[in-house]
Protein backbone atom coordinates (compact mmCIF):
# COMPACT_ATOMS: atom_id res chain seq x y z
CA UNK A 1 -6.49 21.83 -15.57
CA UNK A 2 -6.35 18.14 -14.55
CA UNK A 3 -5.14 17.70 -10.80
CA UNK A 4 -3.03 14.40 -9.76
CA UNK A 5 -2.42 13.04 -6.02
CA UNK A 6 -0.12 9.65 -6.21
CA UNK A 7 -0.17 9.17 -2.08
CA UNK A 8 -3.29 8.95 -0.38
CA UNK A 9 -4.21 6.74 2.16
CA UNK A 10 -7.73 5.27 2.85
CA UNK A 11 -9.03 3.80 6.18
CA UNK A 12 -7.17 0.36 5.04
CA UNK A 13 -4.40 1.98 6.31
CA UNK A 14 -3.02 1.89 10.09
CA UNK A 15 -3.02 5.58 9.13
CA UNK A 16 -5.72 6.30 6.92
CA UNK A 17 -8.94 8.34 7.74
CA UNK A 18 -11.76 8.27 5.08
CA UNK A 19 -13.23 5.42 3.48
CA UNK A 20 -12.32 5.49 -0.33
CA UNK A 21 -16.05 6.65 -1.71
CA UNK A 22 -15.34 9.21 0.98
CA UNK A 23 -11.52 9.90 -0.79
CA UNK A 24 -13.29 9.82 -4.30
CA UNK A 25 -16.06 12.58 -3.45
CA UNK A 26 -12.87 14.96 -2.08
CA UNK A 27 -10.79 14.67 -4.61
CA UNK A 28 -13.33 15.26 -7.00
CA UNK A 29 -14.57 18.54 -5.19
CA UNK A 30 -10.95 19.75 -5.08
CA UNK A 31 -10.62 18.83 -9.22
CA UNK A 32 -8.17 15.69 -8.96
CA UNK A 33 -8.87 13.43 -11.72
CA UNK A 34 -5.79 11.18 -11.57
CA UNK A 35 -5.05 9.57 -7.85
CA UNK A 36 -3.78 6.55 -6.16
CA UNK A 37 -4.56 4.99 -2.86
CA UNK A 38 -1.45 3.77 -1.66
CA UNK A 39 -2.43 2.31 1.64
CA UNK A 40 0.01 0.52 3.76
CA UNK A 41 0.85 -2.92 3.12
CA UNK A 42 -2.41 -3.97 1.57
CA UNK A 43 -4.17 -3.49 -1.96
CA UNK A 44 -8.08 -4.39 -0.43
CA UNK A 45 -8.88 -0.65 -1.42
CA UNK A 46 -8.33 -0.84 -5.17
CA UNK A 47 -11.30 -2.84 -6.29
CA UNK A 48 -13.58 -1.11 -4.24
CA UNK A 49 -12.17 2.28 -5.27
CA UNK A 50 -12.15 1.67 -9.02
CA UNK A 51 -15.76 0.53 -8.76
CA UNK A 52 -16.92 3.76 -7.27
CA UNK A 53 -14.99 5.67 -9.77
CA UNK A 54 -16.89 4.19 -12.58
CA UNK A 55 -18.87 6.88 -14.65
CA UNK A 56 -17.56 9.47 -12.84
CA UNK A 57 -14.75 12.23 -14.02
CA UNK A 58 -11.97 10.42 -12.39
CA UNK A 59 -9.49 7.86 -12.78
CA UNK A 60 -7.13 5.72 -10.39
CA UNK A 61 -4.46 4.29 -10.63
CA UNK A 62 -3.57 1.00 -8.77
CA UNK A 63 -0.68 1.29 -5.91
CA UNK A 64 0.72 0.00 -2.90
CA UNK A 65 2.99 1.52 -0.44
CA UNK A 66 5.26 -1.14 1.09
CA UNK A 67 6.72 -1.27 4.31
CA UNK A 68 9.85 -3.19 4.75
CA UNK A 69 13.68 -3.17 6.87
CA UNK A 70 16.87 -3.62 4.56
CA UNK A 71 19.93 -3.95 6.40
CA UNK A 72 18.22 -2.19 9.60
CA UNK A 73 16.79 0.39 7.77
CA UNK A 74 13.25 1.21 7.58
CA UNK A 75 11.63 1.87 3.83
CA UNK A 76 8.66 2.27 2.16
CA UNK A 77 8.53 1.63 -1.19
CA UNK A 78 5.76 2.65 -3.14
CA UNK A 79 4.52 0.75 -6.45
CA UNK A 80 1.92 2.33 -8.68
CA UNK A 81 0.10 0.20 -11.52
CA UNK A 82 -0.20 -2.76 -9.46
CA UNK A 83 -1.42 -6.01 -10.40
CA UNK A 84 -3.52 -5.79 -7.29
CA UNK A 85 -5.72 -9.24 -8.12
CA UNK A 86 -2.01 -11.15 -7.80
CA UNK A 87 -2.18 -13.33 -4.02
CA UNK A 88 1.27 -11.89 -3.11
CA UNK A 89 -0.28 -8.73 -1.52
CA UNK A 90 -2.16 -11.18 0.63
CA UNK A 91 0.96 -13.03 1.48
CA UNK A 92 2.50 -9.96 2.12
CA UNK A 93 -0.01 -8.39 4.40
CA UNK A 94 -0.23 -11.50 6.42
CA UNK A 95 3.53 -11.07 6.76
CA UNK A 96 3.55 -8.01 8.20
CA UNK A 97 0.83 -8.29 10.18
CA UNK A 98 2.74 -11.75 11.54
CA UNK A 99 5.85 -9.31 12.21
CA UNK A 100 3.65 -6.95 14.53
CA UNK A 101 2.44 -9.30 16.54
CA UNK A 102 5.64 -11.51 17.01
CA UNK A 103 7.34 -7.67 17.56
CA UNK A 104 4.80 -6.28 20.07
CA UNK A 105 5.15 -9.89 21.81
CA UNK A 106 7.15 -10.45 25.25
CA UNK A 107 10.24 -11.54 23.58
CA UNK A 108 13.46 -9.80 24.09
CA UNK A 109 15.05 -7.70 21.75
CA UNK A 110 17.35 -10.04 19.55
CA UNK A 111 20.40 -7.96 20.60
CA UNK A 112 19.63 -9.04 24.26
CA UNK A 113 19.40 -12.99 23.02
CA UNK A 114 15.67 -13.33 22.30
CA UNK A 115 14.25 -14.40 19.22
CA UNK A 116 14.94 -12.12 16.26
CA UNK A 117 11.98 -10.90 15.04
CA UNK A 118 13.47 -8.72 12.54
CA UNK A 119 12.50 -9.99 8.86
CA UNK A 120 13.24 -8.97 5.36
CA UNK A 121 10.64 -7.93 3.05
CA UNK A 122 12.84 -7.61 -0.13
CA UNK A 123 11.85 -10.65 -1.34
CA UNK A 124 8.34 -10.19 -1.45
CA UNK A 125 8.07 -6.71 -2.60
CA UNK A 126 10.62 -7.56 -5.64
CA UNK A 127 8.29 -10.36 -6.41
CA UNK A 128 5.04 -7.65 -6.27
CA UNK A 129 6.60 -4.66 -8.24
CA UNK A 130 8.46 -6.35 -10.99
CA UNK A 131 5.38 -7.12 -12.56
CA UNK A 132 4.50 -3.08 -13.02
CA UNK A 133 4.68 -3.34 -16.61
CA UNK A 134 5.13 0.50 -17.19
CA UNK A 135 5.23 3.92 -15.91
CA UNK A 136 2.02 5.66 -16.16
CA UNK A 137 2.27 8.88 -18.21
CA UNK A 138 -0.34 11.37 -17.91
């Protein structure tokens, strides 16, 4: 029986652990042969991952998990078969990591008159995720 994990996080996340050789060995000790590393806001993992998985029993599949506010609501939208070689992940990562830093800043909340530091993401994840030609069917 083939095994399949679609959300796993490597240390390229603000929440990730393992490095993804590290991800690759575990998953193929616990018989996963499909999985994607979704990490946060950033595809740097992919290349690396689908190197190591070369000539080995496994195969991944590119994603991204997105984070992103819509109308003061907090998402994450996750996109699997990623073109992960196309420069809008950079521009997106450097986007969020702008947000953190203008949001951990001294300003005051927008609702108290500062700055708003509140900014859509929409744009840029539409932009990354309508080029995922397909579903992947295994």
């Amino acid at each position: 029986m083939n095994y399949i994990d679609l959300h796993i996080h490597s240390n390229y996340s603000d929440d990730g652990e393992f490095e993804p050789k590290e991800i690759i060995e575990f998953c193929l000790e616990k018989g996963i042969r499909y999985f994607a590393i979704a990490d946060h806001n950033s595809v740097k993992s992919i290349a690396e991952t689908k190197k190591y998985c070369e000539n080995k029993n496994i195969n991944v599949i590119s994603a991204v998990e997105l984070d992103c506010n819509f109308n003061g609501v907090n998402l994450h939208v996750l996109g699997y078969g990623v073109d992960y070689n196309n420069p809008i992940f950079n521009e997106i990562e450097e986007n969020i990591i702008f947000q953190e830093q203008e949001a951990s800043s001294e300003l005051p909340h927008p609702k108290e008159g500062g700055a708003s530091w509140e900014v859509s993401n929409v744009r840029y994840i539409y932009q990354a995720l309508w080029l995922v030609p397909n579903l992947i069917y295994v």
